[in-house]
C-alpha atoms as a PDB file:
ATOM      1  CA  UNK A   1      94.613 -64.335 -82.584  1.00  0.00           C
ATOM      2  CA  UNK A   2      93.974 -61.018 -80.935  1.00  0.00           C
ATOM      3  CA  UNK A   3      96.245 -58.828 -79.249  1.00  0.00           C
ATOM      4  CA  UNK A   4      97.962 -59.455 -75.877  1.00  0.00           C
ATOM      5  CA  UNK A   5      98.542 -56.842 -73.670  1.00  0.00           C
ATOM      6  CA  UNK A   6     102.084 -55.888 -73.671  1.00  0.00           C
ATOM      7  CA  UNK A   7     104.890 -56.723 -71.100  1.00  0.00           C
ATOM      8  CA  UNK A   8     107.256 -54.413 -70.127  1.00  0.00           C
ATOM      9  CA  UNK A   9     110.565 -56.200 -70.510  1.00  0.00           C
ATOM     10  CA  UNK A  10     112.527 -56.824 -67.364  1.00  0.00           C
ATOM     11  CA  UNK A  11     115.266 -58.225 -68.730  1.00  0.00           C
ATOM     12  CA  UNK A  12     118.843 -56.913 -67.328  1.00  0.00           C
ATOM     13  CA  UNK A  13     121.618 -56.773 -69.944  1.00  0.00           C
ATOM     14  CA  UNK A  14     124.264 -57.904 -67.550  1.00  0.00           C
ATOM     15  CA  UNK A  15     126.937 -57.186 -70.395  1.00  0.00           C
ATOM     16  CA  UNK A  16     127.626 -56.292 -73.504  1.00  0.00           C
ATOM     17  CA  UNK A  17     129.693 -59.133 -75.173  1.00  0.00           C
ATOM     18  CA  UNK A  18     130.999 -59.933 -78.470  1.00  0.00           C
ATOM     19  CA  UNK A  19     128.655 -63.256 -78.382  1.00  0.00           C
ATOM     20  CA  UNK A  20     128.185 -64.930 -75.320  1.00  0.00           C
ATOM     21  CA  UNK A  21     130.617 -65.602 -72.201  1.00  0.00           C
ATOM     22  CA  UNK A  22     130.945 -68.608 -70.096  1.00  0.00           C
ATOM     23  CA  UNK A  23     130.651 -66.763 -66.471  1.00  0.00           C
ATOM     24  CA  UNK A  24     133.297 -68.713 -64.694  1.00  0.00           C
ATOM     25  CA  UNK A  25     135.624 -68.920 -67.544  1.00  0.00           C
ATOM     26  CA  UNK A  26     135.346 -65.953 -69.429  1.00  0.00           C
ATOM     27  CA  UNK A  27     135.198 -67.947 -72.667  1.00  0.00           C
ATOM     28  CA  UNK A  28     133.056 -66.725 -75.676  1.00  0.00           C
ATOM     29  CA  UNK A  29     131.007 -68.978 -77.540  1.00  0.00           C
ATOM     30  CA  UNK A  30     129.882 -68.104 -81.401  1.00  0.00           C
ATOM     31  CA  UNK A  31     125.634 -67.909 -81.254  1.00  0.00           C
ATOM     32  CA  UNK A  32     123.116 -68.716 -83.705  1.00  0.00           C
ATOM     33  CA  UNK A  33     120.078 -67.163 -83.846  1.00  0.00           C
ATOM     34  CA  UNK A  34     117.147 -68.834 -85.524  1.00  0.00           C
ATOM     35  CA  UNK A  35     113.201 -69.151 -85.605  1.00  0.00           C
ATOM     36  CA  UNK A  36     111.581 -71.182 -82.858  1.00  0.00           C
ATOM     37  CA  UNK A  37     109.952 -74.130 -84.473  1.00  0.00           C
ATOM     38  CA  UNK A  38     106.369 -75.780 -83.270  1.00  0.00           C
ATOM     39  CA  UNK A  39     109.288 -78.629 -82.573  1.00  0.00           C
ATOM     40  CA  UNK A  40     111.517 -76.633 -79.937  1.00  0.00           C
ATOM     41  CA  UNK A  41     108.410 -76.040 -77.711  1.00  0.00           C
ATOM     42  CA  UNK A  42     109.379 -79.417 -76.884  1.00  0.00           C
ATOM     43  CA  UNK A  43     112.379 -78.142 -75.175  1.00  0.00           C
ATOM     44  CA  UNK A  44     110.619 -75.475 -73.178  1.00  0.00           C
ATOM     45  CA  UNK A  45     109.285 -76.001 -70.129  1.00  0.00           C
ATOM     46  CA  UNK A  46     107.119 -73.748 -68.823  1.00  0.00           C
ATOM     47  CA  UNK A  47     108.135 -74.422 -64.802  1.00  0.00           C
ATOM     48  CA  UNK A  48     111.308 -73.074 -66.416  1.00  0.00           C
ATOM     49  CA  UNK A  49     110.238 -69.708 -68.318  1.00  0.00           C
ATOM     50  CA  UNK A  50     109.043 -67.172 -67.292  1.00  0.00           C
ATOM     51  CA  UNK A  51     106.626 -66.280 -69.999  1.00  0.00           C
ATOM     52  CA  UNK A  52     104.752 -68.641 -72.548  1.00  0.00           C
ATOM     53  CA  UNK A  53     106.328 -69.018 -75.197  1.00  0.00           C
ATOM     54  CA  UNK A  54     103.705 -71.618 -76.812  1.00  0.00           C
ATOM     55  CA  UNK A  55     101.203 -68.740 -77.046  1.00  0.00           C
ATOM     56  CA  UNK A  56     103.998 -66.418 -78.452  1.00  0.00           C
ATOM     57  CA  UNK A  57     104.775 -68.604 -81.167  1.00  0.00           C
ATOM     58  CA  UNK A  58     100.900 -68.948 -81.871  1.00  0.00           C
ATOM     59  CA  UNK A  59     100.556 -65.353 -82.314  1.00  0.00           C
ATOM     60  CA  UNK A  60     100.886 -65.026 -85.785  1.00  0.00           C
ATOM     61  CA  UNK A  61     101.813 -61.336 -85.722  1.00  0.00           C
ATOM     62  CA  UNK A  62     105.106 -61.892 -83.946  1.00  0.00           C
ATOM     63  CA  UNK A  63     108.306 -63.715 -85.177  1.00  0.00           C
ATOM     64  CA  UNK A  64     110.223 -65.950 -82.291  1.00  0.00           C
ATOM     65  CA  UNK A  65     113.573 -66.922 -82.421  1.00  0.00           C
ATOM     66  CA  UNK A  66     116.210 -69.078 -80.234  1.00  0.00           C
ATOM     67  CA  UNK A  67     119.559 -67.766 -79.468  1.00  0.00           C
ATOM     68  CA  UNK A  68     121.407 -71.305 -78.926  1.00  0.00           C
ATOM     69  CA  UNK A  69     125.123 -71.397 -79.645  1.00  0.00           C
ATOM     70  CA  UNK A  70     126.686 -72.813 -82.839  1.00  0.00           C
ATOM     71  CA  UNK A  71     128.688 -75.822 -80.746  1.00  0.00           C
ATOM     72  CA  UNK A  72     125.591 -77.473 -78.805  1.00  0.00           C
ATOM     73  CA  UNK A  73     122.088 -76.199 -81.378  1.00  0.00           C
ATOM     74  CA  UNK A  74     119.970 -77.891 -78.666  1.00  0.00           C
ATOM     75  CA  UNK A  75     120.243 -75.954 -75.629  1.00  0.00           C
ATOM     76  CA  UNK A  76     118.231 -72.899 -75.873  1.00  0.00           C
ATOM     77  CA  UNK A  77     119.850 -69.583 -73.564  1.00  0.00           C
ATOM     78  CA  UNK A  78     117.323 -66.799 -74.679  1.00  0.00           C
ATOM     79  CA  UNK A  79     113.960 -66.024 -76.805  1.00  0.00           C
ATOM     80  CA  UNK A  80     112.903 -63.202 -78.541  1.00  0.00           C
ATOM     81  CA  UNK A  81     109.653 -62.265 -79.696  1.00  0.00           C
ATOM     82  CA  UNK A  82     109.023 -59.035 -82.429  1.00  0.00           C
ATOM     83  CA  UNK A  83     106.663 -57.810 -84.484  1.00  0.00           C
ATOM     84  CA  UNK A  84     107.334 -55.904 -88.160  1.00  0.00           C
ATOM     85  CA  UNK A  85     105.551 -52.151 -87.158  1.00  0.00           C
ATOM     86  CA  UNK A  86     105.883 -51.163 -90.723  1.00  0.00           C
ATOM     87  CA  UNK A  87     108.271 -48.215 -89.421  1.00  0.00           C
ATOM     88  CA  UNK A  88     110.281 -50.333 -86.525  1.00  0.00           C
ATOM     89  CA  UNK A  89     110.717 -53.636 -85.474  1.00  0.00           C
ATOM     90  CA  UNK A  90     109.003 -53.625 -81.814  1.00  0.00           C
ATOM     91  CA  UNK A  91     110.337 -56.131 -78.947  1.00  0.00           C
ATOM     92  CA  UNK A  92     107.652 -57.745 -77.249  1.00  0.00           C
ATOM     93  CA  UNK A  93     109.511 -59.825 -74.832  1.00  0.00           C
ATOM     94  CA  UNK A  94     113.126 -61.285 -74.148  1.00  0.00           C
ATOM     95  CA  UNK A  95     113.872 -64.190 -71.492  1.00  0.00           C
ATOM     96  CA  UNK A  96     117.297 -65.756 -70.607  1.00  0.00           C
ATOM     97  CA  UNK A  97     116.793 -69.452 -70.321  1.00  0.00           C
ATOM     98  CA  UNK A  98     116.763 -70.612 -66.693  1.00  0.00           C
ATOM     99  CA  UNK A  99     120.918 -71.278 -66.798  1.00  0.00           C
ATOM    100  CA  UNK A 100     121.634 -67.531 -67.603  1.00  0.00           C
ATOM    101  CA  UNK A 101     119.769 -65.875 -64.867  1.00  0.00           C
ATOM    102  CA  UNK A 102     120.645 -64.825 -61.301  1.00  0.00           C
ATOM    103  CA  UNK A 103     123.927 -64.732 -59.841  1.00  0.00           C
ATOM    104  CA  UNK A 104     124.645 -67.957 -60.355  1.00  0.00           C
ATOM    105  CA  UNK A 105     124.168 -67.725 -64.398  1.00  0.00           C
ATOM    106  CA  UNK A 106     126.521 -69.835 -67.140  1.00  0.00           C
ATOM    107  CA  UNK A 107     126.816 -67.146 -69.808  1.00  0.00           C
ATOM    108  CA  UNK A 108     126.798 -63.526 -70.108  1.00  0.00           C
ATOM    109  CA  UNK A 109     125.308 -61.452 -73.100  1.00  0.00           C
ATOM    110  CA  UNK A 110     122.181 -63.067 -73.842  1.00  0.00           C
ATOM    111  CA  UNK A 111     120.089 -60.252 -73.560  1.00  0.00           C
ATOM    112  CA  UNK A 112     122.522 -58.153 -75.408  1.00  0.00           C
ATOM    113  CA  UNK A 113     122.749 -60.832 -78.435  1.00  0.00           C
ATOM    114  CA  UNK A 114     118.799 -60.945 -78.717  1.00  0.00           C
ATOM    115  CA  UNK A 115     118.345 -57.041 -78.832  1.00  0.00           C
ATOM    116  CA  UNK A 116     121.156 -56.983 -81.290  1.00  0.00           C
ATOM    117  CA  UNK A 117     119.390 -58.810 -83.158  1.00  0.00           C
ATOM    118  CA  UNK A 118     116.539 -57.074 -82.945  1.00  0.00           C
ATOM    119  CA  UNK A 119     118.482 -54.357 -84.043  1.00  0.00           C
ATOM    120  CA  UNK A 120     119.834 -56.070 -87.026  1.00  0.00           C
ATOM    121  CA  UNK A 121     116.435 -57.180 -88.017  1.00  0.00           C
ATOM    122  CA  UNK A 122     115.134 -53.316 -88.315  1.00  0.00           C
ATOM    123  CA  UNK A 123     118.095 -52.728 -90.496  1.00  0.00           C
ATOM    124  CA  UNK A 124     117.038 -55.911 -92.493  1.00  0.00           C
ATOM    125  CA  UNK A 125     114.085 -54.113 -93.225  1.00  0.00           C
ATOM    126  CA  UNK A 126     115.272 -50.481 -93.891  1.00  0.00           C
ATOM    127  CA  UNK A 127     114.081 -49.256 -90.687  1.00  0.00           C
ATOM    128  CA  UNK A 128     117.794 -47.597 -89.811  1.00  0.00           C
ATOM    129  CA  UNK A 129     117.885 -50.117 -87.344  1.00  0.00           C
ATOM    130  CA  UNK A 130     115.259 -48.475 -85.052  1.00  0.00           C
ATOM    131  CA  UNK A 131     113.298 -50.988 -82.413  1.00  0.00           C
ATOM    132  CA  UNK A 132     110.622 -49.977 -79.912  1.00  0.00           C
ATOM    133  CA  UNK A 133     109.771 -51.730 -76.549  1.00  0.00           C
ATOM    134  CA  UNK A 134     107.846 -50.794 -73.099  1.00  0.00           C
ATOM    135  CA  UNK A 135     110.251 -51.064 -70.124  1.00  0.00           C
ATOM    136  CA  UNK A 136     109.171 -51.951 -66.435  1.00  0.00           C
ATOM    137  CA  UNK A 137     110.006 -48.561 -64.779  1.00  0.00           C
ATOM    138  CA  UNK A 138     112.726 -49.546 -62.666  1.00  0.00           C
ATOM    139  CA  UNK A 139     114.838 -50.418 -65.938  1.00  0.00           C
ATOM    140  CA  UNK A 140     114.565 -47.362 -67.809  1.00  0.00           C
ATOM    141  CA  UNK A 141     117.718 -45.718 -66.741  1.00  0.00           C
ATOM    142  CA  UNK A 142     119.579 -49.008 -66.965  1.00  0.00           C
ATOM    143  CA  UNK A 143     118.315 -49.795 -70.848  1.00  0.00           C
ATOM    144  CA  UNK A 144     119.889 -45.971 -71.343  1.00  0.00           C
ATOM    145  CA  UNK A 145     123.073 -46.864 -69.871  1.00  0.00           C
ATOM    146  CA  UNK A 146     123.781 -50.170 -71.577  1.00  0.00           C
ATOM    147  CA  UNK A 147     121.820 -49.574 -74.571  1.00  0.00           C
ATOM    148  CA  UNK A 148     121.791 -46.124 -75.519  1.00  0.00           C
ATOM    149  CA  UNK A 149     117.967 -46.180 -75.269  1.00  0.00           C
ATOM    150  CA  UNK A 150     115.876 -42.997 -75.588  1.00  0.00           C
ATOM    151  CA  UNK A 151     112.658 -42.572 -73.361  1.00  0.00           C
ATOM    152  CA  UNK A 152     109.690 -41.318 -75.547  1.00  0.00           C
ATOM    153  CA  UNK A 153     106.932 -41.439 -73.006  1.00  0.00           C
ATOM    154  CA  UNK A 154     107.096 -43.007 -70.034  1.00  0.00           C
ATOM    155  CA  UNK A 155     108.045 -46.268 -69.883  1.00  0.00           C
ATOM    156  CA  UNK A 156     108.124 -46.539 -73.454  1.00  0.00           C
ATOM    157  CA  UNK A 157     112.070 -46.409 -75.482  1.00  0.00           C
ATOM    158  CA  UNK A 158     113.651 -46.834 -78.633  1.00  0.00           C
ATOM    159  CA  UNK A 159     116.874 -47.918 -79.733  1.00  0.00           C
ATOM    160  CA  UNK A 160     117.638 -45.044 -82.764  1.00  0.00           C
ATOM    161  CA  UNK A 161     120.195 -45.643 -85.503  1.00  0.00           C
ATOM    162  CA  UNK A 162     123.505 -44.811 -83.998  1.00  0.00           C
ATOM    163  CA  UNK A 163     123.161 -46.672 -80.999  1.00  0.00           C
ATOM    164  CA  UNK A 164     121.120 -49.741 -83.166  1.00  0.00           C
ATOM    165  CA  UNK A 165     124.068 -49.742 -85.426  1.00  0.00           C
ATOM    166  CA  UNK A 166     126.477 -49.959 -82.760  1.00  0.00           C
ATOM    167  CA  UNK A 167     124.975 -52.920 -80.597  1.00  0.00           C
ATOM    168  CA  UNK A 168     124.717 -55.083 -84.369  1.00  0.00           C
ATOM    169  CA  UNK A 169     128.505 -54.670 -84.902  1.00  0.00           C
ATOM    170  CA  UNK A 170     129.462 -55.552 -81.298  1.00  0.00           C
ATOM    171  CA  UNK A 171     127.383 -59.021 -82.044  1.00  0.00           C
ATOM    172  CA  UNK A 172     127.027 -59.211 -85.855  1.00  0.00           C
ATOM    173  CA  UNK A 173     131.015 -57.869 -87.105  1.00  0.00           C
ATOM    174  CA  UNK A 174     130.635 -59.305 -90.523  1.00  0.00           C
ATOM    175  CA  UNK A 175     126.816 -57.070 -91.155  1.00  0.00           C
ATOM    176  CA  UNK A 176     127.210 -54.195 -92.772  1.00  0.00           C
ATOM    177  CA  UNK A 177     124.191 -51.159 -92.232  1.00  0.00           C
ATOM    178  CA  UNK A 178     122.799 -51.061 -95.794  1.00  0.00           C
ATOM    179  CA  UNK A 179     123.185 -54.085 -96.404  1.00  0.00           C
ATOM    180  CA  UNK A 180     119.707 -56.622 -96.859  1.00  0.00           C
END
Protein backbone atom coordinates (compact mmCIF):
# COMPACT_ATOMS: atom_id res chain seq x y z
CA UNK A 1 0.00 0.00 0.00
CA UNK A 2 1.78 3.27 -0.53
CA UNK A 3 2.49 5.89 1.81
CA UNK A 4 -0.05 8.26 3.44
CA UNK A 5 0.78 11.56 4.09
CA UNK A 6 1.40 12.08 7.67
CA UNK A 7 -0.89 13.66 10.40
CA UNK A 8 0.33 15.76 12.84
CA UNK A 9 -1.05 14.38 16.08
CA UNK A 10 -3.47 16.57 17.96
CA UNK A 11 -3.94 14.61 20.66
CA UNK A 12 -3.83 16.48 24.26
CA UNK A 13 -2.33 14.40 27.09
CA UNK A 14 -4.75 15.66 29.64
CA UNK A 15 -2.63 13.73 32.39
CA UNK A 16 -0.14 11.71 33.17
CA UNK A 17 -1.58 8.68 35.14
CA UNK A 18 -0.38 5.51 36.47
CA UNK A 19 -3.03 3.69 33.98
CA UNK A 20 -6.15 5.22 33.39
CA UNK A 21 -8.60 7.35 35.74
CA UNK A 22 -12.29 7.32 35.91
CA UNK A 23 -12.87 11.35 35.64
CA UNK A 24 -15.60 11.64 38.17
CA UNK A 25 -14.22 9.17 40.53
CA UNK A 26 -10.70 9.36 40.41
CA UNK A 27 -10.44 5.56 40.23
CA UNK A 28 -7.62 3.84 38.19
CA UNK A 29 -8.28 1.04 36.08
CA UNK A 30 -5.29 -1.59 35.06
CA UNK A 31 -5.03 -1.32 30.82
CA UNK A 32 -4.16 -3.75 28.31
CA UNK A 33 -2.68 -2.94 25.34
CA UNK A 34 -2.94 -5.24 22.37
CA UNK A 35 -2.98 -5.45 18.42
CA UNK A 36 -6.16 -4.37 16.67
CA UNK A 37 -7.55 -7.37 14.95
CA UNK A 38 -9.44 -7.31 11.28
CA UNK A 39 -12.29 -8.42 14.06
CA UNK A 40 -12.28 -5.14 16.33
CA UNK A 41 -12.95 -2.95 13.22
CA UNK A 42 -16.22 -4.24 14.03
CA UNK A 43 -16.30 -2.14 17.05
CA UNK A 44 -15.21 1.05 15.37
CA UNK A 45 -17.35 3.25 13.97
CA UNK A 46 -16.17 5.64 11.88
CA UNK A 47 -19.09 8.52 12.80
CA UNK A 48 -17.20 7.95 16.05
CA UNK A 49 -13.31 8.36 15.15
CA UNK A 50 -11.79 10.67 14.05
CA UNK A 51 -9.39 9.01 11.71
CA UNK A 52 -9.75 5.58 9.78
CA UNK A 53 -8.60 3.19 11.39
CA UNK A 54 -9.67 0.40 8.68
CA UNK A 55 -7.08 1.90 6.31
CA UNK A 56 -4.50 2.06 9.22
CA UNK A 57 -4.74 -1.42 9.95
CA UNK A 58 -4.44 -2.15 6.08
CA UNK A 59 -1.24 -0.43 5.89
CA UNK A 60 1.02 -3.08 6.29
CA UNK A 61 3.94 -0.90 7.37
CA UNK A 62 2.32 0.19 10.61
CA UNK A 63 1.41 -1.90 13.75
CA UNK A 64 -2.16 -0.86 15.52
CA UNK A 65 -3.03 -1.57 18.83
CA UNK A 66 -6.16 -1.06 21.34
CA UNK A 67 -5.68 0.29 24.73
CA UNK A 68 -8.96 -1.34 26.42
CA UNK A 69 -8.78 -2.02 30.14
CA UNK A 70 -8.15 -5.46 31.69
CA UNK A 71 -11.90 -5.51 33.53
CA UNK A 72 -14.23 -4.85 30.34
CA UNK A 73 -11.56 -6.18 26.93
CA UNK A 74 -14.41 -4.92 24.70
CA UNK A 75 -14.60 -1.33 25.01
CA UNK A 76 -11.88 0.26 23.13
CA UNK A 77 -10.59 4.05 24.84
CA UNK A 78 -7.57 4.78 22.45
CA UNK A 79 -5.56 3.53 19.16
CA UNK A 80 -2.21 3.76 18.25
CA UNK A 81 -0.64 3.39 15.06
CA UNK A 82 3.60 3.04 14.61
CA UNK A 83 5.89 2.10 12.34
CA UNK A 84 9.54 0.20 13.15
CA UNK A 85 12.09 3.20 11.51
CA UNK A 86 14.95 0.86 11.94
CA UNK A 87 16.49 3.61 14.43
CA UNK A 88 13.00 4.72 16.30
CA UNK A 89 9.69 3.66 16.58
CA UNK A 90 7.65 6.67 14.81
CA UNK A 91 3.89 7.55 15.99
CA UNK A 92 1.71 8.02 13.21
CA UNK A 93 -1.46 8.77 14.94
CA UNK A 94 -3.20 8.45 18.48
CA UNK A 95 -7.14 8.92 19.06
CA UNK A 96 -9.07 8.70 22.41
CA UNK A 97 -12.23 6.80 21.74
CA UNK A 98 -15.27 9.09 21.60
CA UNK A 99 -15.93 8.57 25.73
CA UNK A 100 -12.45 10.08 26.61
CA UNK A 101 -12.60 13.29 24.78
CA UNK A 102 -13.84 16.79 25.64
CA UNK A 103 -14.76 18.00 28.89
CA UNK A 104 -17.12 15.71 29.49
CA UNK A 105 -14.57 12.55 29.09
CA UNK A 106 -14.80 9.07 31.39
CA UNK A 107 -11.08 8.45 31.84
CA UNK A 108 -7.96 10.30 31.98
CA UNK A 109 -4.47 9.07 30.63
CA UNK A 110 -5.22 7.57 27.45
CA UNK A 111 -3.00 9.45 25.47
CA UNK A 112 -0.33 9.13 28.02
CA UNK A 113 -0.77 5.11 28.19
CA UNK A 114 -0.53 4.86 24.24
CA UNK A 115 2.74 7.03 23.95
CA UNK A 116 4.09 5.03 26.80
CA UNK A 117 3.75 2.46 24.99
CA UNK A 118 5.17 3.67 22.21
CA UNK A 119 7.93 4.33 24.29
CA UNK A 120 8.20 0.89 25.61
CA UNK A 121 8.02 -0.52 22.19
CA UNK A 122 11.40 1.48 21.05
CA UNK A 123 13.01 0.01 24.07
CA UNK A 124 11.62 -3.45 22.92
CA UNK A 125 13.64 -2.97 20.05
CA UNK A 126 16.93 -1.43 21.40
CA UNK A 127 16.12 1.91 20.21
CA UNK A 128 16.81 3.54 23.97
CA UNK A 129 13.32 4.10 23.92
CA UNK A 130 13.45 6.94 21.33
CA UNK A 131 9.96 7.66 19.22
CA UNK A 132 9.45 10.32 16.55
CA UNK A 133 6.12 12.05 15.57
CA UNK A 134 4.97 15.43 13.63
CA UNK A 135 2.92 17.67 15.97
CA UNK A 136 0.11 20.18 14.79
CA UNK A 137 1.88 23.48 15.74
CA UNK A 138 -0.27 24.61 18.38
CA UNK A 139 0.83 21.41 20.51
CA UNK A 140 4.41 21.66 20.40
CA UNK A 141 4.99 23.45 23.60
CA UNK A 142 2.36 21.34 25.32
CA UNK A 143 4.02 17.73 24.09
CA UNK A 144 7.35 19.52 25.83
CA UNK A 145 5.64 20.17 28.95
CA UNK A 146 3.90 16.86 29.55
CA UNK A 147 6.20 14.79 27.66
CA UNK A 148 9.56 16.01 27.79
CA UNK A 149 9.54 16.22 23.97
CA UNK A 150 12.41 17.83 22.02
CA UNK A 151 11.61 19.92 18.78
CA UNK A 152 14.02 18.90 15.91
CA UNK A 153 12.57 20.93 13.10
CA UNK A 154 9.57 22.44 13.15
CA UNK A 155 6.78 20.67 13.96
CA UNK A 156 8.62 17.60 14.09
CA UNK A 157 9.73 15.98 18.07
CA UNK A 158 11.14 13.15 19.68
CA UNK A 159 10.75 11.59 22.88
CA UNK A 160 14.82 10.77 23.81
CA UNK A 161 15.80 8.16 26.38
CA UNK A 162 15.46 9.84 29.70
CA UNK A 163 12.23 11.21 29.23
CA UNK A 164 11.07 7.69 27.10
CA UNK A 165 12.25 5.81 30.08
CA UNK A 166 10.43 7.83 32.43
CA UNK A 167 6.83 7.90 30.77
CA UNK A 168 7.26 3.58 30.49
CA UNK A 169 7.74 3.34 34.30
CA UNK A 170 4.89 5.76 35.16
CA UNK A 171 2.59 3.16 32.95
CA UNK A 172 4.66 -0.05 32.65
CA UNK A 173 6.30 -0.34 36.71
CA UNK A 174 7.12 -3.95 36.33
CA UNK A 175 9.47 -3.13 32.61
CA UNK A 176 12.74 -2.79 33.15
CA UNK A 177 15.03 -0.56 30.26
CA UNK A 178 17.23 -3.39 28.93
CA UNK A 179 15.10 -5.64 29.20
CA UNK A 180 13.45 -7.45 25.63
Amino acid sequence: MASMLPIPLDVEIDKLTNSIENSLTGEVFETEITRLTVQDLKQIKRKSWQFDWKQEIRDESRQVYKLTTLNNLTIIHGLLSISDNQDHVYMHLIENALLNKGKEKLYRGVAGNLVAFACKMAFLKNYDGIVAFISKTLLVEHYKQTLGAKQFSGNRMFIDTPESARLVQQYFKNFKYGQS
